[in-house]
C-alpha atoms as a PDB file:
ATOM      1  CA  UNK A   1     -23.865   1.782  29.140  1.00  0.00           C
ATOM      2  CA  UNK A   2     -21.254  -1.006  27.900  1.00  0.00           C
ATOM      3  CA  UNK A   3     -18.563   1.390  26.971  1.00  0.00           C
ATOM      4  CA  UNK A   4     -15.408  -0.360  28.552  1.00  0.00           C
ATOM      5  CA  UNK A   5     -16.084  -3.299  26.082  1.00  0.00           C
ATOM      6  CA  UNK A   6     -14.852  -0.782  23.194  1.00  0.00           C
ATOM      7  CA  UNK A   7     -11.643   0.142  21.972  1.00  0.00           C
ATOM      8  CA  UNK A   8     -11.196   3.718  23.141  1.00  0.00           C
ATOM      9  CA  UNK A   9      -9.325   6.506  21.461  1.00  0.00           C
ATOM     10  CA  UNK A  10      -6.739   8.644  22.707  1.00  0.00           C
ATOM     11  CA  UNK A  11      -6.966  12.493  21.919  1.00  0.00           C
ATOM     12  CA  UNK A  12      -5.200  15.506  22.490  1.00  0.00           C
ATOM     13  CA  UNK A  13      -7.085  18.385  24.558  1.00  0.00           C
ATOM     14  CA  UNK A  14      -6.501  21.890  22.256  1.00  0.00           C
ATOM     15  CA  UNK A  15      -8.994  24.030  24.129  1.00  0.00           C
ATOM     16  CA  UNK A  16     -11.467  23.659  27.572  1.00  0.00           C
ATOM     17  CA  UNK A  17     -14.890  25.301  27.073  1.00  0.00           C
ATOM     18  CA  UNK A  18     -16.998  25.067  30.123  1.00  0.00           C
ATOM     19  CA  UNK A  19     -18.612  21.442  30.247  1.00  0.00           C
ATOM     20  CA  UNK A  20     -17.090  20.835  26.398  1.00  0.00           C
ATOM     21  CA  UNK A  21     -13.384  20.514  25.225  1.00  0.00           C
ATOM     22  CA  UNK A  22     -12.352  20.342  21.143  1.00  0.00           C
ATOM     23  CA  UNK A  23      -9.696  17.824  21.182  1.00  0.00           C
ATOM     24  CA  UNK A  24      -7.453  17.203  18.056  1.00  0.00           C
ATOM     25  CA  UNK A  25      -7.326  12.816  17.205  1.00  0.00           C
ATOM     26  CA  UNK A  26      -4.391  11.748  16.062  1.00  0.00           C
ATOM     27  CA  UNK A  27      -5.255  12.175  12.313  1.00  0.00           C
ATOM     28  CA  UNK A  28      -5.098  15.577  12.883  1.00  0.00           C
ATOM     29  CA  UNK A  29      -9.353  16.192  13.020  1.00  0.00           C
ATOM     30  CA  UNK A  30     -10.258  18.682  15.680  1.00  0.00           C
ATOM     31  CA  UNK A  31     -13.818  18.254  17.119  1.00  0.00           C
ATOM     32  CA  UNK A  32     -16.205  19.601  20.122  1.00  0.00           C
ATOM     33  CA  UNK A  33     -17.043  16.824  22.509  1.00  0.00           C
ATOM     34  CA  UNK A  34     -18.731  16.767  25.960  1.00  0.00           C
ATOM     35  CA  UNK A  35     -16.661  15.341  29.134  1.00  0.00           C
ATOM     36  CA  UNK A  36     -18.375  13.113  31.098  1.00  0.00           C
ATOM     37  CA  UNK A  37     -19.391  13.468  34.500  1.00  0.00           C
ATOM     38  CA  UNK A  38     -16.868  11.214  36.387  1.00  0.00           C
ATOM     39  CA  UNK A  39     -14.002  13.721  34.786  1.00  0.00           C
ATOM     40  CA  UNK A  40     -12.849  16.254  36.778  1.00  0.00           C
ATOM     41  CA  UNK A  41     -12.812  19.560  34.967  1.00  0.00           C
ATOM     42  CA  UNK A  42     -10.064  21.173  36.594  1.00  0.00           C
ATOM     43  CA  UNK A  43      -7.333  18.728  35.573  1.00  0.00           C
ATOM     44  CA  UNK A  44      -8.183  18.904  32.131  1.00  0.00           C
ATOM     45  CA  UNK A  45      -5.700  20.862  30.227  1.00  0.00           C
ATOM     46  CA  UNK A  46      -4.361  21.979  27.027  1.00  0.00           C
ATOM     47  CA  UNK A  47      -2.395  19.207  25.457  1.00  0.00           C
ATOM     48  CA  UNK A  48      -3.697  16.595  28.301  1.00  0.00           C
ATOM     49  CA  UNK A  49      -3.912  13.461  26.449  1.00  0.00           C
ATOM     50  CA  UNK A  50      -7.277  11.771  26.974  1.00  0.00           C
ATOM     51  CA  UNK A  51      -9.305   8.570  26.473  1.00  0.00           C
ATOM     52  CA  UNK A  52     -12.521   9.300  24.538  1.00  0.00           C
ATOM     53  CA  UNK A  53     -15.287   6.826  23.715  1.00  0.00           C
ATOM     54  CA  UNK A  54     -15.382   6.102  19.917  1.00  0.00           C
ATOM     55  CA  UNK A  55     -18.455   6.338  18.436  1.00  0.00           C
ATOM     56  CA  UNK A  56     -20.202   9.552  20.511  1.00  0.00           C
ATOM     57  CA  UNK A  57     -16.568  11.309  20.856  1.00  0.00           C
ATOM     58  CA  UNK A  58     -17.330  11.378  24.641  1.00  0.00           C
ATOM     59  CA  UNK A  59     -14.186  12.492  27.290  1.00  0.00           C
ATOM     60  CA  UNK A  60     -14.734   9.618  29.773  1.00  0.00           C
ATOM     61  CA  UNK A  61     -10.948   9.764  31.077  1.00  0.00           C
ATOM     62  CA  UNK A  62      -7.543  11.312  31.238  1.00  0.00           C
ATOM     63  CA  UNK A  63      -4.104   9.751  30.850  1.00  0.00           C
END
């Protein structure tokens, strides 16, 4: 996958559900994404700001 050849957008994590979060964009949209597999689960936190891949809404990294 060619992902780090895309702009990337940063999100806020509102809530952790298992192997999902729903982060909150900076428009104010809320959705459920997946995290990807390199991201360790434990460090993600509400209001951890995050780097998700723009067009499947995919965690692939915290800030």
């Amino acid at each position: 996958m060619k992902t780090d050849k895309y702009p990337f957008l940063v999100a806020e994590v509102v809530e952790q559900r298992n192997l999902t979060c729903i982060i909150k964009l900076p428009n104010k949209n809320k959705f459920l994404v997946q995290v990807r597999r390199n991201v360790n689960l434990t460090d993600l936190k509400q209001g951890q700001q995050v780097l998700v891949e723009r067009k499947h809404l995919e965690i692939i990294d915290l800030l």
